[in-house]
N, C-alpha and C. Protein backbone atom coordinates (compact mmCIF):
# COMPACT_ATOMS: atom_id res chain seq x y z
N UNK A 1 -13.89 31.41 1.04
CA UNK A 1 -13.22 30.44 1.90
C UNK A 1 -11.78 30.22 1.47
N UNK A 2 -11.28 30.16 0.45
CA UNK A 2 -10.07 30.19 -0.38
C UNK A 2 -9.27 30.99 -0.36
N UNK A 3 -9.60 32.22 0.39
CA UNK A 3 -8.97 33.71 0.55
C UNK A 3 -8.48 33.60 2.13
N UNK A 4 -9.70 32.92 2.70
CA UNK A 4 -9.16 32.99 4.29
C UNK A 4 -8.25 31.52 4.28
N UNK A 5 -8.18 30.78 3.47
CA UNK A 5 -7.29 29.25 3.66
C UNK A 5 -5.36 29.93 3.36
N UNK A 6 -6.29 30.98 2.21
CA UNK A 6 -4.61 31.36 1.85
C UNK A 6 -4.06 32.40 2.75
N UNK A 7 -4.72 33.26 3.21
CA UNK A 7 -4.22 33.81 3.98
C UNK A 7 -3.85 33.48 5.37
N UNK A 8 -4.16 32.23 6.06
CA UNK A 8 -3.88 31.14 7.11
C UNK A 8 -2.72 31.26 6.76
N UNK A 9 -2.84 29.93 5.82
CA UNK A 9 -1.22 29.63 4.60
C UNK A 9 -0.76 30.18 4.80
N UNK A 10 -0.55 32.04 4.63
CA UNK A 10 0.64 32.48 4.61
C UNK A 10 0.82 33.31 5.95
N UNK A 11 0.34 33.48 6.97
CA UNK A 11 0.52 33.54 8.35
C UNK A 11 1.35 32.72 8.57
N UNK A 12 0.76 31.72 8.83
CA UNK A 12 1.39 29.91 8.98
C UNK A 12 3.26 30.01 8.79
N UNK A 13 2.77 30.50 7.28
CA UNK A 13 4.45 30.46 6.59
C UNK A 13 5.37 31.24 6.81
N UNK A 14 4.77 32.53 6.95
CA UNK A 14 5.81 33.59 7.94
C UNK A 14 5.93 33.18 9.42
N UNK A 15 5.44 33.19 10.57
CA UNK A 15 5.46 32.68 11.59
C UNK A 15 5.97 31.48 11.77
N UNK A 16 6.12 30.61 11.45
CA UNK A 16 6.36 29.30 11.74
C UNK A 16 7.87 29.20 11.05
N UNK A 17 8.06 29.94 10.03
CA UNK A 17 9.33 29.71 9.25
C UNK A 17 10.77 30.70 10.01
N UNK A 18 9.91 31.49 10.57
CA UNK A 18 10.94 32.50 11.17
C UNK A 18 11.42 31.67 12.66
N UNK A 19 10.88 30.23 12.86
CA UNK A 19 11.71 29.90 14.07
C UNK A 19 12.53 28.87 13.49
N UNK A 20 12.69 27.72 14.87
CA UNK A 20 14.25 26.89 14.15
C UNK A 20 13.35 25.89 13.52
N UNK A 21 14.29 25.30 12.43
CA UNK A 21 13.61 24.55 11.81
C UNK A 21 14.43 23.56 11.39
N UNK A 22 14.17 21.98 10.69
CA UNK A 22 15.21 21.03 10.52
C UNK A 22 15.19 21.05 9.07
N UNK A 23 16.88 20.70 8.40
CA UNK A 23 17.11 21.06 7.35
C UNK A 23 17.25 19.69 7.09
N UNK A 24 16.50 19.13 5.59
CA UNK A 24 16.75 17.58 5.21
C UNK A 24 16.29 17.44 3.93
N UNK A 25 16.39 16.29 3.32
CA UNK A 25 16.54 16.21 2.01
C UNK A 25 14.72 15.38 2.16
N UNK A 26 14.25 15.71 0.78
CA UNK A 26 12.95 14.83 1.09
C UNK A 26 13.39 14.61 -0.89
N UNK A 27 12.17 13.23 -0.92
CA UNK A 27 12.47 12.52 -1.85
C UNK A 27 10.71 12.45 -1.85
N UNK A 28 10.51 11.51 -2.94
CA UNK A 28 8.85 11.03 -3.07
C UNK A 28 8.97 9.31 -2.92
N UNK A 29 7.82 9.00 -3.09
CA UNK A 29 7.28 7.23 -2.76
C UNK A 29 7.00 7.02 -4.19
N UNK A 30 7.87 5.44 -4.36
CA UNK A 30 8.01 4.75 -5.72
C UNK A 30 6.54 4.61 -6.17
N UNK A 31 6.45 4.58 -7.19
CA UNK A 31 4.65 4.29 -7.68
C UNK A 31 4.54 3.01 -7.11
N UNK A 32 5.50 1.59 -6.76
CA UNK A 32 4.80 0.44 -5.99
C UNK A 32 4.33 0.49 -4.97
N UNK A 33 4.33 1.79 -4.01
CA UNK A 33 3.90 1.58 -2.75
C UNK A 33 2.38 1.84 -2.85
N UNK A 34 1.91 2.37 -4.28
CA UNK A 34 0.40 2.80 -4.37
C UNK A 34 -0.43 1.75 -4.06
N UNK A 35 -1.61 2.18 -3.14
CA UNK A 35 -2.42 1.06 -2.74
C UNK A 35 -1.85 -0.14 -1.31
N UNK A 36 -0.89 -0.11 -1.30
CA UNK A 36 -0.43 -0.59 -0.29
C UNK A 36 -0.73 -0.41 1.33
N UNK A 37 -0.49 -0.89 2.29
CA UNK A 37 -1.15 -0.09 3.62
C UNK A 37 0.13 0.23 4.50
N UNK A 38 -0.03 1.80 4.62
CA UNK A 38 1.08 2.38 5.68
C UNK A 38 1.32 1.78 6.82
N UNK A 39 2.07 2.32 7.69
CA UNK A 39 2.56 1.74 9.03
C UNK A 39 1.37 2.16 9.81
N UNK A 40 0.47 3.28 10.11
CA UNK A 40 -0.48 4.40 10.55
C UNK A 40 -1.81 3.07 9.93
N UNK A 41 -2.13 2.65 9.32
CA UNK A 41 -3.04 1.82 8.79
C UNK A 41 -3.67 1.84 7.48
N UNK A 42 -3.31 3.47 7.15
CA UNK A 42 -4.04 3.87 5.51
C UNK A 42 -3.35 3.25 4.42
N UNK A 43 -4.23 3.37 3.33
CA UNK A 43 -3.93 3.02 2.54
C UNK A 43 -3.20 3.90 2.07
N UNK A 44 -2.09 3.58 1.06
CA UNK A 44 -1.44 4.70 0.60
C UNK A 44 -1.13 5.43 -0.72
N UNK A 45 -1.53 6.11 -0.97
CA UNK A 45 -2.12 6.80 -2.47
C UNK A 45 -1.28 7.90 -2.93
N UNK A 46 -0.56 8.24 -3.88
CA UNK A 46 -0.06 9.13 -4.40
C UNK A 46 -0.45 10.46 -4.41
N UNK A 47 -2.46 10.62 -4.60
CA UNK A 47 -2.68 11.67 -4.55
C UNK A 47 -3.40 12.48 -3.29
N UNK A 48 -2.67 12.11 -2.11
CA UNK A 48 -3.02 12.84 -1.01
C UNK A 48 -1.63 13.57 -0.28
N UNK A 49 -2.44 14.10 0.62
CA UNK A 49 -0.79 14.80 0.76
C UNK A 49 -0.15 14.35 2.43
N UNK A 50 1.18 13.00 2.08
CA UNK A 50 1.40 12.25 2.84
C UNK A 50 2.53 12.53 3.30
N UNK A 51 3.86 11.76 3.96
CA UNK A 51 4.79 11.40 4.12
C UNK A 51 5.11 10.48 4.95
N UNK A 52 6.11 9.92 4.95
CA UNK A 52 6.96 9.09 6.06
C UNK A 52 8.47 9.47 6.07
N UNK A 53 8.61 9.14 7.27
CA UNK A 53 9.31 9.69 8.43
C UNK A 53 10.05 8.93 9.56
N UNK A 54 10.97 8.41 9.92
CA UNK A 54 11.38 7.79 11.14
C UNK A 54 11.93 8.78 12.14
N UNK A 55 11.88 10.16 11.96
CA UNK A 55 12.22 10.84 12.87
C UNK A 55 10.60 11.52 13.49
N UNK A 56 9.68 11.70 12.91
CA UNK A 56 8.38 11.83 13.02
C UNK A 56 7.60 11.37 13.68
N UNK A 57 6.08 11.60 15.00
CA UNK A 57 5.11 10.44 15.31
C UNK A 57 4.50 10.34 13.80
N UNK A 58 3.63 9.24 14.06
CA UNK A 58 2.59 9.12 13.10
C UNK A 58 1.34 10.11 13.28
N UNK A 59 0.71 10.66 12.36
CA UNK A 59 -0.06 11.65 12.43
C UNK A 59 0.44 13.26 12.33
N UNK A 60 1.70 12.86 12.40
CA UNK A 60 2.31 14.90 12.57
C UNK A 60 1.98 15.34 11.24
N UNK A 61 1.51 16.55 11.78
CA UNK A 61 1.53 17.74 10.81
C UNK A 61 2.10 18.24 10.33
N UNK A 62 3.09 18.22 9.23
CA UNK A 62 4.63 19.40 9.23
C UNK A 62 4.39 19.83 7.76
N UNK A 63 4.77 21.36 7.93
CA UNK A 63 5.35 22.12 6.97
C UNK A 63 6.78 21.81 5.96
N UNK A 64 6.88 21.62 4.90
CA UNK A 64 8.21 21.09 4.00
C UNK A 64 7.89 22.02 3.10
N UNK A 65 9.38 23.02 3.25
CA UNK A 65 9.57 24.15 2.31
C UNK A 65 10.62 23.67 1.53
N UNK A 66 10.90 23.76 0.09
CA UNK A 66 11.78 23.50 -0.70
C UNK A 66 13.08 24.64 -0.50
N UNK A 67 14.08 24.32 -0.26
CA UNK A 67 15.06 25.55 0.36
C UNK A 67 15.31 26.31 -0.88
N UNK A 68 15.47 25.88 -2.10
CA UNK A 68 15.66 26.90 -3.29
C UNK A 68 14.46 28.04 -3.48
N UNK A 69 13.37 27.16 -4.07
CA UNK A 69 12.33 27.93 -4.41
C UNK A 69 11.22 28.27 -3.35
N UNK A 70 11.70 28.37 -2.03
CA UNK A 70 10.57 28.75 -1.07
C UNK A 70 8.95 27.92 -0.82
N UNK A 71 8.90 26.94 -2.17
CA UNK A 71 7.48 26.26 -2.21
C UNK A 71 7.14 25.57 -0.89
N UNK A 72 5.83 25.42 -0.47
CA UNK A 72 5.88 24.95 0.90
C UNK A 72 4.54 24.21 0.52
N UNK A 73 4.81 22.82 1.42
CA UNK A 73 3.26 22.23 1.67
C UNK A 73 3.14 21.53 2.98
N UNK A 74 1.64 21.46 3.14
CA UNK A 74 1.55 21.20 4.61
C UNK A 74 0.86 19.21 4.26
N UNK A 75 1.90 18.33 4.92
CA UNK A 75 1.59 16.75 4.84
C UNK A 75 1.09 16.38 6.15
N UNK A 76 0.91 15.04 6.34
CA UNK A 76 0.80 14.31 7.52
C UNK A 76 1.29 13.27 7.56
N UNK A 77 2.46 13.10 8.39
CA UNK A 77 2.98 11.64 8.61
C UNK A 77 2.44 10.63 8.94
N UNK A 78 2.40 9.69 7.72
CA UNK A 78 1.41 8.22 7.81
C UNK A 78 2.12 6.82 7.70
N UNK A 79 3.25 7.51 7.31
CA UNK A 79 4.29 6.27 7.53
C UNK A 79 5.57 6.14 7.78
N UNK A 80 6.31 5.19 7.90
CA UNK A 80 7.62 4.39 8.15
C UNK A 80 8.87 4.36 6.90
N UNK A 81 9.85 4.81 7.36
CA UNK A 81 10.84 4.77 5.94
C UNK A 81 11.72 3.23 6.47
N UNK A 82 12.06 2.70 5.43
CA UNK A 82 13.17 1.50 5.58
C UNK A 82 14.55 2.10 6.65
N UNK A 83 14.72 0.97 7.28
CA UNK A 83 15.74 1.02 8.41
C UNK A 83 17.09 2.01 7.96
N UNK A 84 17.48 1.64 6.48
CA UNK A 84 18.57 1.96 5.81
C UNK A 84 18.75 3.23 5.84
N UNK A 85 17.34 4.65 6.15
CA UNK A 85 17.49 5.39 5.38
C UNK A 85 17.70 6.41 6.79
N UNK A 86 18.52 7.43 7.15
CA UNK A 86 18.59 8.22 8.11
C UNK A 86 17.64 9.18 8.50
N UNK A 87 17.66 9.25 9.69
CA UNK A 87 16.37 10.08 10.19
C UNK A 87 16.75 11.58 9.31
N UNK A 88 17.75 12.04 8.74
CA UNK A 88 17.67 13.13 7.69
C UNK A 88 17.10 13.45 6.17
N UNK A 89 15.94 12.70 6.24
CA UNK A 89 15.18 12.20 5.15
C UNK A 89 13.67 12.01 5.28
N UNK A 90 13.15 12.53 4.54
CA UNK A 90 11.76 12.57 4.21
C UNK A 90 11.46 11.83 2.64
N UNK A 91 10.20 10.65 2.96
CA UNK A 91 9.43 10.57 1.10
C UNK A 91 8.34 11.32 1.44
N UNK A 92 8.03 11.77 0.32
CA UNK A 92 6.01 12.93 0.33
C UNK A 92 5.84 11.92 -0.46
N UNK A 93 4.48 11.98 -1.00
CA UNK A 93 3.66 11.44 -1.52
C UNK A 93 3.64 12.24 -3.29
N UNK A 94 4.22 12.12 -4.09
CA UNK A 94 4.28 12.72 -5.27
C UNK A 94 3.31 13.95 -5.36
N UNK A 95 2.02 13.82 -5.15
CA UNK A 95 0.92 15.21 -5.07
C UNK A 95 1.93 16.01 -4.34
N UNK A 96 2.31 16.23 -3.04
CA UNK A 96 3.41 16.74 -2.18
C UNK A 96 4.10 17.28 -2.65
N UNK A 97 5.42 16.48 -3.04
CA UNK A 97 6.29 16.92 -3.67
C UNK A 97 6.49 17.52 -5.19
N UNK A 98 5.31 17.70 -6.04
CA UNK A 98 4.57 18.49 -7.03
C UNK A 98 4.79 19.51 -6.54
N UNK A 99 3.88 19.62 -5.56
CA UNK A 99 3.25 21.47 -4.94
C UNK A 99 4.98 21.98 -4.59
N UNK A 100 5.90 21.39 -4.29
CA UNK A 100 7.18 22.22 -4.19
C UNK A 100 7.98 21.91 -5.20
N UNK A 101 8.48 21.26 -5.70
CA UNK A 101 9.28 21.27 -6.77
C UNK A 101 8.71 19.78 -8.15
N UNK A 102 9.75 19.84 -8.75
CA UNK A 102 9.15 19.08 -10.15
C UNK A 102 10.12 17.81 -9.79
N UNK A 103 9.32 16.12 -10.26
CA UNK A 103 10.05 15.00 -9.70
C UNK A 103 11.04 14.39 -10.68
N UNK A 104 11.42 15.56 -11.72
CA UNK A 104 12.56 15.31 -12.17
C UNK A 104 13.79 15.72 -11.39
N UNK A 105 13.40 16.29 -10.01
CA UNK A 105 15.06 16.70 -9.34
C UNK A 105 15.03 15.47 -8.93
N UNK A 106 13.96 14.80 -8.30
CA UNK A 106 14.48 13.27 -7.23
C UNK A 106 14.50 13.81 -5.72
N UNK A 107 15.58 14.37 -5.73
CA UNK A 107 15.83 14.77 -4.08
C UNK A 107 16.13 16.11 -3.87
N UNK A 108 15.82 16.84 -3.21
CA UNK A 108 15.75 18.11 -2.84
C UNK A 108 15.99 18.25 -1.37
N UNK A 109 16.78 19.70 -1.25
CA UNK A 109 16.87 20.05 0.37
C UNK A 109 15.89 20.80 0.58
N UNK A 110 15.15 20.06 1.99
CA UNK A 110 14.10 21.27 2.46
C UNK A 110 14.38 21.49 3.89
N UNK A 111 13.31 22.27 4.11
CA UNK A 111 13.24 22.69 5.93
C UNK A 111 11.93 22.03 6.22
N UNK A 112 12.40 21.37 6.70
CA UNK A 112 10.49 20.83 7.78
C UNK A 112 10.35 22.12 9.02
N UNK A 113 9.42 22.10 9.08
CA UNK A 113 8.72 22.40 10.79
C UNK A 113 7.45 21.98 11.24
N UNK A 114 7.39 21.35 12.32
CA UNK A 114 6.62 20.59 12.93
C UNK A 114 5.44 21.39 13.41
N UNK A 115 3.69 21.24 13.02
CA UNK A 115 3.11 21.90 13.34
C UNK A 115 2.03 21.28 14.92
């Protein structure tokens, strides 16, 4: 089952990456938001694989590739970012932003695409 998930995965990642895609910086969620309840209604946990979004519905599916190192993971938008912050911005959920880069960068440029 792990063979056919990865090989999805990387269908997914060739196909989907070869069209247009939006270029933006994603960041992670402070450890206070743990346990807290999203805009979507969940609770919100570090170790699932989340994000919020004001350019996003709630529930989207999107692909976030790290533009340096190619790492890619697939989240679901479950919540709301503060007014302040421009729709050119993504937080993941730390598990998330693990699987592509390490959270000593802070902020990173990626490519979303909307699945």
């Amino acid at each position: 089952m792990n063979k056919i998930l990865t090989i999805l995965l990387i269908f997914m990642y060739l196909t989907v990456f070869s069209q247009d895609t939006l270029e933006r910086k994603a960041s992670f969620y402070h450890n206070k938001f743990e346990g807290r309840k999203t805009a979507s209604g969940e609770i919100f946990s570090q170790n699932k694989l989340t994000a919020a979004s004001n350019h996003y519905k709630l529930g989207t599916v999107l692909i976030v590739m790290d533009e340096i190192t190619g790492n890619f993971v697939i989240v679901t938008v479950n919540d709301r970012m503060a007014e302040k912050h421009t729709n050119k911005r993504i937080d993941l959920s730390k598990k998330a932003f693990r699987k592509i880069a390490n959270t000593n960068k802070g902020i990173i440029k990626v490519k979303i695409v909307e699945l």
